[in-house]
N, C-alpha and C. Protein backbone atom coordinates (compact mmCIF):
# COMPACT_ATOMS: atom_id res chain seq x y z
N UNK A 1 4.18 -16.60 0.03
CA UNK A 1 4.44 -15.29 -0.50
C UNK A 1 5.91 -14.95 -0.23
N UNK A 2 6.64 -14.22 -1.09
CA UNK A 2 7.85 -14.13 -1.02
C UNK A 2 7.91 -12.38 -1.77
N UNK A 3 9.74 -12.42 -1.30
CA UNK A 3 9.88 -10.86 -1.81
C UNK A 3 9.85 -10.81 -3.26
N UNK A 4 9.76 -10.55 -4.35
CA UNK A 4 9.87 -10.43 -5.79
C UNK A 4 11.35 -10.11 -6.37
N UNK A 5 12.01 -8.90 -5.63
CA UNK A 5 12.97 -8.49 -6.59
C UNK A 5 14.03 -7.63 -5.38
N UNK A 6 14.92 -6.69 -5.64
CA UNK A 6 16.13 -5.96 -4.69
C UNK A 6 16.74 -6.79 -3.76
N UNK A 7 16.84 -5.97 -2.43
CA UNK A 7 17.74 -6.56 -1.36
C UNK A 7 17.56 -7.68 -0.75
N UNK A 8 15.73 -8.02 -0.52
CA UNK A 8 15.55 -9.33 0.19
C UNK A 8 14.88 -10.63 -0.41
N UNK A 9 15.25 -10.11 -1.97
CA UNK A 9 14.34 -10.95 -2.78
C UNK A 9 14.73 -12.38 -2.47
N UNK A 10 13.72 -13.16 -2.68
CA UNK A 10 13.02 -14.70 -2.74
C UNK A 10 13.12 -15.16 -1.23
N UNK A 11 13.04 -14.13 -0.22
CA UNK A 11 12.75 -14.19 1.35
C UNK A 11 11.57 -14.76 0.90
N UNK A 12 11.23 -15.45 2.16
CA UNK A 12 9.43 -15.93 1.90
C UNK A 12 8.63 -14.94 3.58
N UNK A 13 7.82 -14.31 3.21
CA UNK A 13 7.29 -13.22 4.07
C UNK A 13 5.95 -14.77 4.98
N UNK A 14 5.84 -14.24 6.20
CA UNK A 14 4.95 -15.08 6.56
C UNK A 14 3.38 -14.06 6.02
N UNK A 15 2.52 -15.09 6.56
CA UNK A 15 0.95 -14.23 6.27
C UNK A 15 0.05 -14.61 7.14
N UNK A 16 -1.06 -13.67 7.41
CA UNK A 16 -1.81 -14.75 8.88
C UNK A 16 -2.82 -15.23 8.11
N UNK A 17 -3.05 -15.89 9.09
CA UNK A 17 -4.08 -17.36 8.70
C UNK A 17 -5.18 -16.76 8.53
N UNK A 18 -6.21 -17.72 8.56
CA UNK A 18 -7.70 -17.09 7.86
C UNK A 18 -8.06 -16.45 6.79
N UNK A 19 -8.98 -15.84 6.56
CA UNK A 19 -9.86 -14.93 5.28
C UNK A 19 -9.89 -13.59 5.86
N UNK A 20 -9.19 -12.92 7.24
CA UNK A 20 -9.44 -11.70 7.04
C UNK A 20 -8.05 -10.57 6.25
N UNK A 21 -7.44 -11.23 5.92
CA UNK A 21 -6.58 -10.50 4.70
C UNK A 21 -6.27 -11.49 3.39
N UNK A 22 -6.32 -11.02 2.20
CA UNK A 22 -6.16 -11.41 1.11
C UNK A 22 -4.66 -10.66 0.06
N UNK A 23 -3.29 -11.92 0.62
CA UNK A 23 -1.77 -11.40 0.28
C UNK A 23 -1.94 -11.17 -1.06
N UNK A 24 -1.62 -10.13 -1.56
CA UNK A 24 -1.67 -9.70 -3.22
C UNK A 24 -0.34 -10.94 -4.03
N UNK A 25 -0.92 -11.72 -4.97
CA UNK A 25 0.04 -12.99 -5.28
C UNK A 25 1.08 -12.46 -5.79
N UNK A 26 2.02 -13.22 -5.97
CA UNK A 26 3.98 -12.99 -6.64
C UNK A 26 3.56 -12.51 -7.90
N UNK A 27 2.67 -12.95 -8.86
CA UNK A 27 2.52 -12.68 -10.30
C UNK A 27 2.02 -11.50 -9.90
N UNK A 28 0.71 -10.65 -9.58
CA UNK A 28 0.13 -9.40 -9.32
C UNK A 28 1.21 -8.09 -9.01
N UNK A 29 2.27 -9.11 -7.58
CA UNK A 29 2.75 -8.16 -7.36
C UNK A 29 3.97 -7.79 -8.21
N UNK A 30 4.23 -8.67 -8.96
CA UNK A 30 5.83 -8.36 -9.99
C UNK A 30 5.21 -7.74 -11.08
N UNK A 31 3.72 -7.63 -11.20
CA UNK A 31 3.36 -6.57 -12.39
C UNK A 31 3.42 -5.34 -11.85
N UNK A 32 2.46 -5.28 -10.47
CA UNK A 32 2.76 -3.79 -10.04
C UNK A 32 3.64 -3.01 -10.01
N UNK A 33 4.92 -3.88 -8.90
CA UNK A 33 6.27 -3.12 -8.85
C UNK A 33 7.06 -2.90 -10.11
N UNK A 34 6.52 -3.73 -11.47
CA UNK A 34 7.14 -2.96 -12.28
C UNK A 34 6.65 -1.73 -12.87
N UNK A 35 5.43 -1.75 -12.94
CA UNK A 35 5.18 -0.09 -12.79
C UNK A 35 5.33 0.56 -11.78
N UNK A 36 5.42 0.38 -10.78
CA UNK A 36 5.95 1.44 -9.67
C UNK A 36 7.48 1.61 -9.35
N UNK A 37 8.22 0.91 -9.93
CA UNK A 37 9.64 1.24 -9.71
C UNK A 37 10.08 2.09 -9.97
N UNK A 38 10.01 2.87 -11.05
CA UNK A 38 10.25 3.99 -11.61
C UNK A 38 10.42 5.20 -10.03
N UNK A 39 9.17 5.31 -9.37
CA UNK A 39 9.14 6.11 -7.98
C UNK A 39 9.64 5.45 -6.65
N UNK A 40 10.16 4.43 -6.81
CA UNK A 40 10.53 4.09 -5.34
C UNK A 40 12.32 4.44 -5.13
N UNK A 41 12.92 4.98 -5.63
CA UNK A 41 13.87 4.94 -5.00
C UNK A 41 14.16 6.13 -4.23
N UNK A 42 14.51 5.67 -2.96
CA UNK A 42 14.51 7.08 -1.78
C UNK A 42 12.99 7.29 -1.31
N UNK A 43 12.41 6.47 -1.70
CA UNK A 43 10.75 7.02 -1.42
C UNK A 43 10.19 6.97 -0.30
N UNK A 44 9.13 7.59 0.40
CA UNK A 44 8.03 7.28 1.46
C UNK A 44 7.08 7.14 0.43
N UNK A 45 6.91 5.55 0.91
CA UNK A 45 6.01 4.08 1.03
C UNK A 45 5.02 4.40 1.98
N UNK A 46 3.57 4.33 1.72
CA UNK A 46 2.36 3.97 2.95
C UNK A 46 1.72 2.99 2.09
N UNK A 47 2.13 1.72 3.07
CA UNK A 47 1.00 0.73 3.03
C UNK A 47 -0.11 0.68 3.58
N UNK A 48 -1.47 0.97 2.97
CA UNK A 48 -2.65 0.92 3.73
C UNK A 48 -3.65 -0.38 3.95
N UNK A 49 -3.91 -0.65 4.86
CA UNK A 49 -4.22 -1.73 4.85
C UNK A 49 -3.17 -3.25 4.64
N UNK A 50 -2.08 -3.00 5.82
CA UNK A 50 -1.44 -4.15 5.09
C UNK A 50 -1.23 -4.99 5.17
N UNK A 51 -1.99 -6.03 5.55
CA UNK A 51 -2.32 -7.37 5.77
C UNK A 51 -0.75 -7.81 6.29
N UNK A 52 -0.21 -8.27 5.70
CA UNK A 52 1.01 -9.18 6.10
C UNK A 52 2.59 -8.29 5.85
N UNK A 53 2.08 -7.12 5.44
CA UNK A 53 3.20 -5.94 5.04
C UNK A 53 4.01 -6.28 3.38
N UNK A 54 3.43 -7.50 3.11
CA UNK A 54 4.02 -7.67 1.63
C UNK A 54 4.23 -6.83 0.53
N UNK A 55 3.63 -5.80 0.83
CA UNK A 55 3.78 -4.68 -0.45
C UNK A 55 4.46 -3.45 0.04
N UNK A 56 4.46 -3.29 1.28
CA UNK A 56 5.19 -2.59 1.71
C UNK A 56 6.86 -2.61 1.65
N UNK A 57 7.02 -3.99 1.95
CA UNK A 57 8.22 -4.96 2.69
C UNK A 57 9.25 -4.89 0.82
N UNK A 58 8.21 -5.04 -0.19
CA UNK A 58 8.43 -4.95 -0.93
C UNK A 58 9.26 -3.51 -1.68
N UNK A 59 8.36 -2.85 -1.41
CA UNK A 59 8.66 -1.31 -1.92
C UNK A 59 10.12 -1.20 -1.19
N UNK A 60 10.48 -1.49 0.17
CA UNK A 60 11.74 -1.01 0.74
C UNK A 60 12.84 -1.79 0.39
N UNK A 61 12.55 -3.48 -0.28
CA UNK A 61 13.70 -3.78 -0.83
C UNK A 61 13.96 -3.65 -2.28
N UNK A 62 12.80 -2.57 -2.63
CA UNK A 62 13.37 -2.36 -4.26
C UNK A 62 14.40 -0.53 -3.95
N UNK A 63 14.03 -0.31 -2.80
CA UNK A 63 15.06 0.61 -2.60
C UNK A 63 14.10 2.14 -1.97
N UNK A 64 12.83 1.52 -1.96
CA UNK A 64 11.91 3.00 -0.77
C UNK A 64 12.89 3.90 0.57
N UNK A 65 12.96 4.32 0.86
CA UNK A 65 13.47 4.86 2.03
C UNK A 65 13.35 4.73 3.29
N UNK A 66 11.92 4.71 3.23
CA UNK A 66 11.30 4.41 4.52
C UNK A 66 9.76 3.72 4.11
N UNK A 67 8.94 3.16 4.76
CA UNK A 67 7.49 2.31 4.62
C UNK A 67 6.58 2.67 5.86
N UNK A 68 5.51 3.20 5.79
CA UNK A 68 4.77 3.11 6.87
C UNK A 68 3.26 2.17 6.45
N UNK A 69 3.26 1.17 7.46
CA UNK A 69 2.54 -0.19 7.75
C UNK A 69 1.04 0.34 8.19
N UNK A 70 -0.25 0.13 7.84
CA UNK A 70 -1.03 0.64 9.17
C UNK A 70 -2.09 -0.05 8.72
N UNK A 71 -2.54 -1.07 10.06
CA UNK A 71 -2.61 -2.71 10.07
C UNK A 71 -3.98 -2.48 11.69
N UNK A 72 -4.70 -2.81 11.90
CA UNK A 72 -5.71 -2.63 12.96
C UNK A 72 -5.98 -4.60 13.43
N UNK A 73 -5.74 -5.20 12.59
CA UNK A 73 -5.56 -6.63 12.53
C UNK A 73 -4.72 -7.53 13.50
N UNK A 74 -4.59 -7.62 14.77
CA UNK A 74 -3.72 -7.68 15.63
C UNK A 74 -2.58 -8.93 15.16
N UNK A 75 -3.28 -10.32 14.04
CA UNK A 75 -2.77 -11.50 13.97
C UNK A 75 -1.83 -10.73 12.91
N UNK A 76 -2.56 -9.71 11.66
CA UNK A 76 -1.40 -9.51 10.65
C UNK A 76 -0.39 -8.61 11.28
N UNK A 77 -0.83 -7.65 12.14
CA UNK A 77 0.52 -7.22 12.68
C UNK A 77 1.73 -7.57 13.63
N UNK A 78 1.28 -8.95 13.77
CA UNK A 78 2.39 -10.14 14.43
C UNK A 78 3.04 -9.98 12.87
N UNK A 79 2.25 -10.55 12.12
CA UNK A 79 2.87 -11.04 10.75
C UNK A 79 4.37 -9.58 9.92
N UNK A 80 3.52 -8.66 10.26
CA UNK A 80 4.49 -7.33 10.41
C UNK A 80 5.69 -7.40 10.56
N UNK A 81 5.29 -7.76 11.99
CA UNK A 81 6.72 -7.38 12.61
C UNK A 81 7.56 -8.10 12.74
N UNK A 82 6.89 -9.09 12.69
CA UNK A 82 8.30 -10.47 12.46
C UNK A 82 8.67 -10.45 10.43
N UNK A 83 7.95 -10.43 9.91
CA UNK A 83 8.55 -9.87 8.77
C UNK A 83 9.71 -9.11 8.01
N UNK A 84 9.42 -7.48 9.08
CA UNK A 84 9.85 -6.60 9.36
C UNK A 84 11.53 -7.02 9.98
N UNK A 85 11.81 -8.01 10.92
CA UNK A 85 12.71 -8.31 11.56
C UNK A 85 13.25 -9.72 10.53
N UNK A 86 12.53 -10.23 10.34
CA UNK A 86 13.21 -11.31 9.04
C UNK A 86 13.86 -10.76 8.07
N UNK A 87 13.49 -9.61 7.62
CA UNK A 87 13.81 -9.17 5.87
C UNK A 87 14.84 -7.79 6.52
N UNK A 88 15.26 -7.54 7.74
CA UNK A 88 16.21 -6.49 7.97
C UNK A 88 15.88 -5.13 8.27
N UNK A 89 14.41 -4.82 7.79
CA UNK A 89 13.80 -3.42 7.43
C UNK A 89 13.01 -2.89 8.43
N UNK A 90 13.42 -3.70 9.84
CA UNK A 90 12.55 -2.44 11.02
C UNK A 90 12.81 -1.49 10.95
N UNK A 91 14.52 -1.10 11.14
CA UNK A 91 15.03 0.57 11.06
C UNK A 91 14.05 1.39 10.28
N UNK A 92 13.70 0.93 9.22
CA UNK A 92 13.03 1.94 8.30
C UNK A 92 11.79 1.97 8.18
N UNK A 93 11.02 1.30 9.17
CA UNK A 93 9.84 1.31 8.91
C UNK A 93 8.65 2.02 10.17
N UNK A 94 7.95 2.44 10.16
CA UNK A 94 6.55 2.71 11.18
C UNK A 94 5.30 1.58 10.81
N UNK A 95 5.41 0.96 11.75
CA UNK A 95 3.91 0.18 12.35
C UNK A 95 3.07 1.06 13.31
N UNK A 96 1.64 1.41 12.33
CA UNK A 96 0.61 2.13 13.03
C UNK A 96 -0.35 1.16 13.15
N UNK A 97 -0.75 0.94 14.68
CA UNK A 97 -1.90 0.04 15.38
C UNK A 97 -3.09 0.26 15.17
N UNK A 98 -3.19 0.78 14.19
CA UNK A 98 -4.79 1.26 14.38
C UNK A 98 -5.52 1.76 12.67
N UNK A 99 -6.30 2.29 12.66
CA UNK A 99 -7.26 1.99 11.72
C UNK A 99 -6.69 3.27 10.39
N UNK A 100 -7.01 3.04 9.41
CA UNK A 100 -6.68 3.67 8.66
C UNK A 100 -6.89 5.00 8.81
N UNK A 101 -8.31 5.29 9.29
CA UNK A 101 -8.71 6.79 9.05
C UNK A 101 -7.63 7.50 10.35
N UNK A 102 -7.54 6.88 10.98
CA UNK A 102 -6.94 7.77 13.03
C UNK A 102 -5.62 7.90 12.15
N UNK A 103 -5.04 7.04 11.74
CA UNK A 103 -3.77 6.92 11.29
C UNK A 103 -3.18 7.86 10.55
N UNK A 104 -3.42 8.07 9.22
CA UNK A 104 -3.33 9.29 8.50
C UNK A 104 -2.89 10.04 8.66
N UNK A 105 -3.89 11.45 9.61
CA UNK A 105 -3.44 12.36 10.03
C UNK A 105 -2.26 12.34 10.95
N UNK A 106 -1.65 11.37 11.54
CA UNK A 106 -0.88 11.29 12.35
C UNK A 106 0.80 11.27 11.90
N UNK A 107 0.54 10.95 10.14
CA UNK A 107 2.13 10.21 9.72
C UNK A 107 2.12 12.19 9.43
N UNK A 108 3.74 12.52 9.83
CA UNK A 108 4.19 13.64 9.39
C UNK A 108 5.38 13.50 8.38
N UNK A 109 5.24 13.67 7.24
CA UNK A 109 6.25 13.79 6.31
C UNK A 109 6.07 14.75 5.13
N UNK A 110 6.76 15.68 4.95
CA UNK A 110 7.15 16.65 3.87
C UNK A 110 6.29 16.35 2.59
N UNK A 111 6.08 14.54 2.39
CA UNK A 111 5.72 14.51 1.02
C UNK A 111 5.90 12.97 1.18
N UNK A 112 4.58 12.12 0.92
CA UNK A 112 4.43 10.59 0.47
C UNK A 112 4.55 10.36 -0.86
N UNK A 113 5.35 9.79 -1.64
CA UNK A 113 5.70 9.75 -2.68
C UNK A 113 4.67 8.41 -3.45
N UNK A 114 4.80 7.21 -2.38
CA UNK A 114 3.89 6.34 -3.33
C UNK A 114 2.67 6.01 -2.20
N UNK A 115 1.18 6.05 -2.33
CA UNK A 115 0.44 5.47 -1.33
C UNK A 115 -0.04 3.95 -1.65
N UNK A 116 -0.07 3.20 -1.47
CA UNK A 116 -0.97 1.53 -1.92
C UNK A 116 -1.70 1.25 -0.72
N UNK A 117 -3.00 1.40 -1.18
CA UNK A 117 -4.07 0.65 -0.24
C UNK A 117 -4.98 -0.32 -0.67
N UNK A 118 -5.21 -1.94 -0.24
CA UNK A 118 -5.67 -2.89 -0.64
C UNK A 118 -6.96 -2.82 0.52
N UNK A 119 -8.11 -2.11 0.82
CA UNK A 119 -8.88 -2.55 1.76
C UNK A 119 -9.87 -3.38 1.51
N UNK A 120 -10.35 -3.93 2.26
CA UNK A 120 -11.73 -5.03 1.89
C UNK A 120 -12.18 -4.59 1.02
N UNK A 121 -12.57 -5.41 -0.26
CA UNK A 121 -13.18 -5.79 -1.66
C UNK A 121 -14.97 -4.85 -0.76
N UNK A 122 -15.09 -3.59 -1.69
CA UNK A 122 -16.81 -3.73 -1.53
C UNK A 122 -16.93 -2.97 -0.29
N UNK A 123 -15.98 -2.63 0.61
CA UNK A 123 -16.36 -1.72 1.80
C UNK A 123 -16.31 -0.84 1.72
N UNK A 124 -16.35 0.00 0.97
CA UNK A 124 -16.27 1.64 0.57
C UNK A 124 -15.21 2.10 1.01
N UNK A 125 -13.87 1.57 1.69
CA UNK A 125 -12.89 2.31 2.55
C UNK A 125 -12.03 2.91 1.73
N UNK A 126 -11.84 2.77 0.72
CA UNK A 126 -11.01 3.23 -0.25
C UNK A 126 -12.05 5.07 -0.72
N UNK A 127 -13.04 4.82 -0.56
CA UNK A 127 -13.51 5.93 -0.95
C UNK A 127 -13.40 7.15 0.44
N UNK A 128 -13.25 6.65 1.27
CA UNK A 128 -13.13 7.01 2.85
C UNK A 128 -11.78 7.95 2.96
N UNK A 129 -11.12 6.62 2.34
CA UNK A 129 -9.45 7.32 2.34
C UNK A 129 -8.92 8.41 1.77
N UNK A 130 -9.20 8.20 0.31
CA UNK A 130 -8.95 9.25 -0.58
C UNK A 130 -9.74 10.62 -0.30
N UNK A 131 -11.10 10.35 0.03
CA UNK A 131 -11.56 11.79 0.94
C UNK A 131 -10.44 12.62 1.85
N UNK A 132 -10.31 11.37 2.66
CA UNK A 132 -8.71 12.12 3.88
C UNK A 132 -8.00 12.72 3.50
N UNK A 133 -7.02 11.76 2.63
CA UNK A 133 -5.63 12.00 2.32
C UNK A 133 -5.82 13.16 0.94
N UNK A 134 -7.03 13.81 0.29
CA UNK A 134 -6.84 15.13 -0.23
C UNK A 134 -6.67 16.37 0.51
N UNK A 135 -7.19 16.28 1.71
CA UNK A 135 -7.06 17.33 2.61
C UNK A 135 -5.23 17.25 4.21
N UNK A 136 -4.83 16.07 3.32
CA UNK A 136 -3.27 16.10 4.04
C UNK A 136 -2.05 16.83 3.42
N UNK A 137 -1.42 17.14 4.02
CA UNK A 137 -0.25 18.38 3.51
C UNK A 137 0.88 17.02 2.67
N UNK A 138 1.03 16.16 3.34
CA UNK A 138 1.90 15.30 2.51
C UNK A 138 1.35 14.42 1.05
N UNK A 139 0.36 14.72 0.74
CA UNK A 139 -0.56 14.02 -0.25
C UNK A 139 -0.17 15.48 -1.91
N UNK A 140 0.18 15.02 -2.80
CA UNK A 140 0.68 16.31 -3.09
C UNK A 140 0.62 16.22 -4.70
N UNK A 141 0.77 16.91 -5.38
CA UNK A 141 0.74 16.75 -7.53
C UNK A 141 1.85 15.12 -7.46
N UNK A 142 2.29 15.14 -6.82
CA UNK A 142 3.83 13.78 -7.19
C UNK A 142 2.99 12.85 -6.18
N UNK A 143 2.48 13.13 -5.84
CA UNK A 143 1.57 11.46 -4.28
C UNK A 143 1.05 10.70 -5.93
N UNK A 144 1.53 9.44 -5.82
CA UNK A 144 0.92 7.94 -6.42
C UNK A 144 0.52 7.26 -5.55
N UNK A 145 -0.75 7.37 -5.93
CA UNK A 145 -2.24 6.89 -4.88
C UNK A 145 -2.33 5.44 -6.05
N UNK A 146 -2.12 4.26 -5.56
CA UNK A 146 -2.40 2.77 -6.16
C UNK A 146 -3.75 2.27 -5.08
N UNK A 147 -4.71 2.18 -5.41
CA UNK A 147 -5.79 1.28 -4.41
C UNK A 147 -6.04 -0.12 -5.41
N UNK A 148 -5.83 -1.45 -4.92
CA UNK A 148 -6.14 -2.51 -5.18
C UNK A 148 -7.83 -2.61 -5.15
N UNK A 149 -8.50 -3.31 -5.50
CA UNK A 149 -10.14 -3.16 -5.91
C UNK A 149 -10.53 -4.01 -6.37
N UNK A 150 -11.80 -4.83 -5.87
CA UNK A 150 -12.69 -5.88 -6.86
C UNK A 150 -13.01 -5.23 -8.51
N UNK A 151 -12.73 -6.27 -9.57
CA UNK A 151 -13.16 -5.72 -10.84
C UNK A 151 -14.44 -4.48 -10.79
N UNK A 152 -14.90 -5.15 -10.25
CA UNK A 152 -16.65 -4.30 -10.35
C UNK A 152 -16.87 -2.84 -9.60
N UNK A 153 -15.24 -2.89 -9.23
CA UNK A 153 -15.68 -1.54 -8.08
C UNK A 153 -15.95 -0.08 -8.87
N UNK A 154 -16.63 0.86 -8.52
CA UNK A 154 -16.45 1.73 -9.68
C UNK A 154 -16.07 3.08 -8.71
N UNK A 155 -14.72 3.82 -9.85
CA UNK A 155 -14.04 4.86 -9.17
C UNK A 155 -14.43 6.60 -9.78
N UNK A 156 -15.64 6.55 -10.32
CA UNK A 156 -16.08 7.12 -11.03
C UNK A 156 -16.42 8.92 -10.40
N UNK A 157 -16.17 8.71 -9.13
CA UNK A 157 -15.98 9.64 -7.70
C UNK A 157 -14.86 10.09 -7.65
N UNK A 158 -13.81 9.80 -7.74
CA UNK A 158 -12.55 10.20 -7.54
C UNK A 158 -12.11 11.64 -8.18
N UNK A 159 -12.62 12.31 -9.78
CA UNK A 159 -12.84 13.51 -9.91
C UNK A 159 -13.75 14.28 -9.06
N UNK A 160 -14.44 14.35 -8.04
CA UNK A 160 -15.20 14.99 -7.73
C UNK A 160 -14.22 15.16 -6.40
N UNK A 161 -13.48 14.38 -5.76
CA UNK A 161 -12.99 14.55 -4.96
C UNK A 161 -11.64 15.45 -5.06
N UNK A 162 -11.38 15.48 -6.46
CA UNK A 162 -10.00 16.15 -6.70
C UNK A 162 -8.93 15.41 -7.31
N UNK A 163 -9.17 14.02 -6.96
CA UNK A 163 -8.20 13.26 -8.15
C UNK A 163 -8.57 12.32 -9.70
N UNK A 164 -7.43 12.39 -10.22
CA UNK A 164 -7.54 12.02 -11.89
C UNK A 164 -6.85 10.66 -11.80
N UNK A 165 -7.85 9.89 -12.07
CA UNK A 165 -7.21 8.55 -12.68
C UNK A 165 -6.39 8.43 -13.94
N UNK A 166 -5.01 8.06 -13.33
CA UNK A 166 -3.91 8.09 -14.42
C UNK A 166 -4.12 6.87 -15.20
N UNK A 167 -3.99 5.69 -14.68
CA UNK A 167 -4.24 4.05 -15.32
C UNK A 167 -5.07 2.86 -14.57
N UNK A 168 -5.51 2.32 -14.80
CA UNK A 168 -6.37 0.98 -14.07
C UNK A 168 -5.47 -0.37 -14.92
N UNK A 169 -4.85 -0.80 -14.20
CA UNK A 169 -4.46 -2.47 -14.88
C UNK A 169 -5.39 -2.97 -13.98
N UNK A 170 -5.91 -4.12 -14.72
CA UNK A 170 -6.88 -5.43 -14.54
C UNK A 170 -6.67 -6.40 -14.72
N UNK A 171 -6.61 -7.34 -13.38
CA UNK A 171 -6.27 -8.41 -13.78
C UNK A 171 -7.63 -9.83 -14.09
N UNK A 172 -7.29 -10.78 -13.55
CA UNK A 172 -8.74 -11.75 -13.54
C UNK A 172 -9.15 -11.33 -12.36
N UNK A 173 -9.00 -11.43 -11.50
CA UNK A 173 -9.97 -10.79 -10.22
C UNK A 173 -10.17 -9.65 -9.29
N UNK A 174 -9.17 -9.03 -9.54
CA UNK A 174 -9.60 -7.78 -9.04
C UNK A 174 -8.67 -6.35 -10.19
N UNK A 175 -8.26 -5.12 -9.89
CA UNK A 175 -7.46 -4.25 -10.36
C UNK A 175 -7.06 -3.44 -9.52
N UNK A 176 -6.05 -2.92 -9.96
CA UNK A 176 -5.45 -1.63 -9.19
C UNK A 176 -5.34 -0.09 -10.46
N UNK A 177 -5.50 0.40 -9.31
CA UNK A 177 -6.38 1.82 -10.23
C UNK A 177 -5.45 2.75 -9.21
N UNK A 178 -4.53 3.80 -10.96
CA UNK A 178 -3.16 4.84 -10.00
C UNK A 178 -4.29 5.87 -10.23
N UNK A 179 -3.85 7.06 -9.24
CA UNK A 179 -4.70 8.64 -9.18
C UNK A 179 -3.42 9.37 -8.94
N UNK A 180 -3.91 10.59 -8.97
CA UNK A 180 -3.10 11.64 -8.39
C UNK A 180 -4.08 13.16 -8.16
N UNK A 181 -3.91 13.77 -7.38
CA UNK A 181 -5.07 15.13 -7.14
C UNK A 181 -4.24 15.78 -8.96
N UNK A 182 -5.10 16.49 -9.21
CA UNK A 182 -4.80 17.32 -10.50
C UNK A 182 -4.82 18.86 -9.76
């Protein structure tokens, strides 16, 4: 896995071993960031769930501001932080130890501009999250909420909670689906 595009592009990011994170591939991710470029410059970045920080790591060398990491995975957050120190971008970043939901409430910022969360395919955590982060002061009409997702997942909840699905791209095996509260 490597950076795609900006300051640290064709770095190769490490990733930890095993099946308990799944790195979003170079092709997936050079589709995403081209729809998300448009919002990253100057931005607060939350990577949720971020396995090896690749999408994060990403967002700050297309020009994010700052990235916050939040990783409960002790092997991927080795992978973090040496990342983090390979590609130049500790200064700007927060590594949170711990689980998505504790985490959350804890980041203080005026206003998250882009959120991306990839959590386990099928664990409901994505539905967990977006519960949270409607009731956070930095979650806001401009928050771009991206959750990565098995094809089959269905987001059909997300109006009831307060947000409107803007687009779903699909790829062969899974999609990412943007929201925003309305």
């Amino acid at each position: 896995m490597r950076v795609i595009a900006g300051t640290a592009r064709s770095l190769r990011l490490k990733t930890p071993e095993g099946m308990d994170t799944r790195p979003t591939t170079d092709r997936i991710k050079e589709t995403l960031f081209n729809m998300l470029q448009p919002y990253l410059p100057d931005a607060v970045f939350l990577d949720l769930y971020s396995g090896s920080g690749g999408i994060g790591i990403e967002a700050l060398s297309r020009g994010a501001r700052h990235a916050y990491f939040v990783e409960n995975n002790r092997h991927a957050l080795t992978c973090i932080a040496e990342n983090l120190q390979f590609t130049r971008f500790a200064d700007r970043a927060t590594v949170l130890k711990q689980d998505v939901l504790s985490a959350l409430p804890g980041i203080h910022e005026k206003e998250a501009d882009v959120i991306f969360m990839d959590p386990p395919y099928q664990s409901g955590y994505e539905q967990q999250a977006l519960r949270l982060l409607r009731t956070l002061p930095y979650v806001t009409r401009n928050t771009l909420i991206v959750t990565e997702a098995a094809l089959d997942t269905d987001f059909s909840y997300v109006k009831e909670l307060g947000f409107a699905v803007e687009k779903e791209k699909r790829y062969k095996t899974n999609k990412h689906v943007f929201c925003r509260i309305f």
